[in-house]
N, C-alpha and C. Protein backbone atom coordinates (compact mmCIF):
# COMPACT_ATOMS: atom_id res chain seq x y z
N UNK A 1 23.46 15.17 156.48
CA UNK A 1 22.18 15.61 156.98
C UNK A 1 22.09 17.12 157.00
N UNK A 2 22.87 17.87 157.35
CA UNK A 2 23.04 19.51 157.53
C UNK A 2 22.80 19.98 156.08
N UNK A 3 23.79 19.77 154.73
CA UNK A 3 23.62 20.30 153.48
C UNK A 3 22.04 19.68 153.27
N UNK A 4 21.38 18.74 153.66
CA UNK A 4 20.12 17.77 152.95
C UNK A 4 19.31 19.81 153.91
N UNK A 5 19.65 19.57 154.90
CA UNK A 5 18.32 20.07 156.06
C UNK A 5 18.84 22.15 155.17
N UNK A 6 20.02 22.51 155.10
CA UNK A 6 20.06 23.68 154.62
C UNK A 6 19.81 24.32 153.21
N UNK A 7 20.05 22.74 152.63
CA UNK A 7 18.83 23.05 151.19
C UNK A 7 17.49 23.15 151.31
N UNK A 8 17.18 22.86 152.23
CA UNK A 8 15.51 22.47 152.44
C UNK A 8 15.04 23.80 152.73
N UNK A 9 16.01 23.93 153.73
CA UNK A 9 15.67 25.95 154.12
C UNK A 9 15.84 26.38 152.98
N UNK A 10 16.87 26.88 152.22
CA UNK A 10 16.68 27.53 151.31
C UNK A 10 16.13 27.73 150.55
N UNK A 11 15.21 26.48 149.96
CA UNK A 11 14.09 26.32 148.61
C UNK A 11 13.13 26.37 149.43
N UNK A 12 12.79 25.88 150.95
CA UNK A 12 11.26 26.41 151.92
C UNK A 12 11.04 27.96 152.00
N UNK A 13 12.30 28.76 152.21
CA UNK A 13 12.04 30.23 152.57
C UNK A 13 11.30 30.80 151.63
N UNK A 14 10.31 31.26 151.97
CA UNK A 14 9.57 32.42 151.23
C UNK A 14 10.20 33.57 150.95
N UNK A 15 9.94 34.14 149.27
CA UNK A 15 10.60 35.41 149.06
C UNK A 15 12.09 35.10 148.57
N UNK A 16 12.70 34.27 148.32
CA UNK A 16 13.98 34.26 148.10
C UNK A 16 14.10 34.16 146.63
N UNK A 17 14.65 35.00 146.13
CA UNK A 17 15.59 34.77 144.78
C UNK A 17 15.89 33.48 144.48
N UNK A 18 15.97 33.42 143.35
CA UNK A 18 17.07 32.53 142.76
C UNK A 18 18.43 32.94 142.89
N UNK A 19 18.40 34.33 142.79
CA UNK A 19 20.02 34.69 142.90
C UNK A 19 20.38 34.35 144.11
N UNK A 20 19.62 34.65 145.31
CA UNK A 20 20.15 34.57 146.54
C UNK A 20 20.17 33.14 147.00
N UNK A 21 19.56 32.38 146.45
CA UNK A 21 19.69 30.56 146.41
C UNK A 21 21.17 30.37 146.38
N UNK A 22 21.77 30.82 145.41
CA UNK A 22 22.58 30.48 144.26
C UNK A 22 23.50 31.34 145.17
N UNK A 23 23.57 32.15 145.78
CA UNK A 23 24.64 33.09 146.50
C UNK A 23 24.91 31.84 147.61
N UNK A 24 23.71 32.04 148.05
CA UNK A 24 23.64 31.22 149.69
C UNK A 24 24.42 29.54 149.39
N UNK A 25 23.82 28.92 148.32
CA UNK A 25 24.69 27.68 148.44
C UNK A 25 26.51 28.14 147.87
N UNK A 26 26.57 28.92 147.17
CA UNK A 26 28.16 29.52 146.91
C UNK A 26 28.81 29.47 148.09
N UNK A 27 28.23 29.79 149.26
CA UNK A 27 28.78 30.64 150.22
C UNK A 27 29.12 29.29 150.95
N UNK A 28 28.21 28.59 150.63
CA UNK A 28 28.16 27.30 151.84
C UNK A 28 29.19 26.03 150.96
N UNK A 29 29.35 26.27 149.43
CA UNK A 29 30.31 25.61 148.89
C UNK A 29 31.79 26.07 149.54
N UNK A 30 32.32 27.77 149.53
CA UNK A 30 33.00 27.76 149.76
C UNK A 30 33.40 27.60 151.12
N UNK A 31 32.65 28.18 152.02
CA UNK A 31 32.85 26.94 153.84
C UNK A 31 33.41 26.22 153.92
N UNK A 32 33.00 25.07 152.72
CA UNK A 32 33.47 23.59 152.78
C UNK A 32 34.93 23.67 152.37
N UNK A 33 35.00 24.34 151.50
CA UNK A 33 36.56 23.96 150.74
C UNK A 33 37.52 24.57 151.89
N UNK A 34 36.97 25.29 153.02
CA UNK A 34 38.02 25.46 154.35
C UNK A 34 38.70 24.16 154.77
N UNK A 35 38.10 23.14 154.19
CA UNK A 35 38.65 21.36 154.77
C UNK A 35 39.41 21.30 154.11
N UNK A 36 39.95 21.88 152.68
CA UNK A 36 40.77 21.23 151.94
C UNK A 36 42.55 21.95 151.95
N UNK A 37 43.45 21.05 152.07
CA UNK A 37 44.67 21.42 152.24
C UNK A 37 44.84 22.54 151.07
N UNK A 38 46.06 23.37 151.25
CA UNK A 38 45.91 24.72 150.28
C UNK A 38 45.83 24.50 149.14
N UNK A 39 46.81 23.48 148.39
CA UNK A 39 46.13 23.02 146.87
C UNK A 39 45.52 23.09 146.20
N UNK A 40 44.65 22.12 147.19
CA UNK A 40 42.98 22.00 146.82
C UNK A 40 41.99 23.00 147.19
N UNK A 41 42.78 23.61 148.22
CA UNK A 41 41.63 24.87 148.84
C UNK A 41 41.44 25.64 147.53
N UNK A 42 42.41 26.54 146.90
CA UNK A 42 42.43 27.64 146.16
C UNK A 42 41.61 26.43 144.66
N UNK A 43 41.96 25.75 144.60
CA UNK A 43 41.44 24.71 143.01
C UNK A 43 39.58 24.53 143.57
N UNK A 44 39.52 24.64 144.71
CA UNK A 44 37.77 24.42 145.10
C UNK A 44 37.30 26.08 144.95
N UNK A 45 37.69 27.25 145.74
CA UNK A 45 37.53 28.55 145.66
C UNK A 45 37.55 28.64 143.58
N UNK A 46 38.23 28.34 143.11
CA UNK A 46 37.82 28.72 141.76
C UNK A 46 37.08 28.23 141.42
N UNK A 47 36.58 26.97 141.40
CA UNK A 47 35.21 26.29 140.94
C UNK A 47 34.00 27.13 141.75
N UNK A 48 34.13 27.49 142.69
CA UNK A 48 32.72 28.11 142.93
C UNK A 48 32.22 29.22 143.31
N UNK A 49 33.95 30.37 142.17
CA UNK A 49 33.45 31.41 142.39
C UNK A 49 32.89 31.85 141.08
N UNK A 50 32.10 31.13 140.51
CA UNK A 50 31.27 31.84 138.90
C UNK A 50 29.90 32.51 139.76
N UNK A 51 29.45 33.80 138.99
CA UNK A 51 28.96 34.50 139.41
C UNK A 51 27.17 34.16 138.97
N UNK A 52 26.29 34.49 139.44
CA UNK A 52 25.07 34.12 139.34
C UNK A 52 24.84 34.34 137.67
N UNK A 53 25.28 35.46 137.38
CA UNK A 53 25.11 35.29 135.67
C UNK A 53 25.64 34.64 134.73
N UNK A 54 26.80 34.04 134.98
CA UNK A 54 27.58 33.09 134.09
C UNK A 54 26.72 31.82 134.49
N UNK A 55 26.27 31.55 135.82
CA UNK A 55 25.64 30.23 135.74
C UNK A 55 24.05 30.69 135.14
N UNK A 56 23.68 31.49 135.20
CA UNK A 56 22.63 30.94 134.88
C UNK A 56 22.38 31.94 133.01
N UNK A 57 23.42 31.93 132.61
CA UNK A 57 23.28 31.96 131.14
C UNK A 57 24.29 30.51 130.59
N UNK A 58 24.97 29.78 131.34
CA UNK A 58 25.53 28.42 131.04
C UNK A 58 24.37 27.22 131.62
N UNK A 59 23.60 27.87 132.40
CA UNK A 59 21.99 26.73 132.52
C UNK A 59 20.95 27.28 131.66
N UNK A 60 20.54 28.22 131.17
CA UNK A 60 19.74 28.60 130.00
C UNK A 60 20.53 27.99 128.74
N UNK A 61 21.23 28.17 128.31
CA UNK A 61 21.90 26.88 127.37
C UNK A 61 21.88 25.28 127.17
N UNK A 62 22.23 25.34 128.64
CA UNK A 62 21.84 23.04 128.59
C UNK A 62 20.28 23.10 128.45
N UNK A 63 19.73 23.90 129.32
CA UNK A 63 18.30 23.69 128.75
C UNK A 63 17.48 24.07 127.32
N UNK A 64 18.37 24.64 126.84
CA UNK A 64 17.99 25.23 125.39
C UNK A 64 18.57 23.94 124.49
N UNK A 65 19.90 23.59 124.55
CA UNK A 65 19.84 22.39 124.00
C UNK A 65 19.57 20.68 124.48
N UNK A 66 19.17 20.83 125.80
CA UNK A 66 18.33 19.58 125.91
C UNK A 66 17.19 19.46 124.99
N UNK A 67 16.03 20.79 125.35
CA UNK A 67 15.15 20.89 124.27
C UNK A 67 15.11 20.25 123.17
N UNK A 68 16.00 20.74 122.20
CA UNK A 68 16.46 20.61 121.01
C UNK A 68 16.88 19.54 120.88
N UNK A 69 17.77 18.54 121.79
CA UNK A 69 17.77 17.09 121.47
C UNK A 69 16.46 16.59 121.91
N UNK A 70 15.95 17.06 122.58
CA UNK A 70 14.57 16.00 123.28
C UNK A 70 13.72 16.39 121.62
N UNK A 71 13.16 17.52 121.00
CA UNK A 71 12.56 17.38 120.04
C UNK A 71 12.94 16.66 118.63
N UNK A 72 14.54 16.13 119.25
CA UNK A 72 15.18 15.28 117.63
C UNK A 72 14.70 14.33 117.99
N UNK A 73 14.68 13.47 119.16
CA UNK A 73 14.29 12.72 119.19
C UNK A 73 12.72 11.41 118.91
């Protein structure tokens, strides 16, 4: 219920970036991985430390080639 209700804030707030979306849930990914024994802690901290520009030139891509399959189709 908390991640459902703190996404809701984040895409309700007026004025917010995309970058700062994308910061703000980072921040709240890595929070979480405080649950995970050290292992897994440091293996969760690398998954979600890509930076707002790597994700969103690796999501301008799936959507560039979804496109492109959706028009083969």
């Amino acid at each position: 219920m908390s991640k459902l209700l703190m996404i809701l804030v984040l895409f309700g707030t007026v004025g917010c970036s995309n970058k700062a979306i994308y910061d703000n849930m980072s921040l709240h990914q890595r929070n979480e991985c405080l649950k995970d024994p050290p292992p897994a802690y440091f293996e969760c901290i690398e998954r979600t430390s890509k930076s707002y520009e790597v994700y969103e030139r690796e999501r301008s891509e799936v959507l560039k080639k979804e496109s492109i399959d959706d028009k083969e189709k």
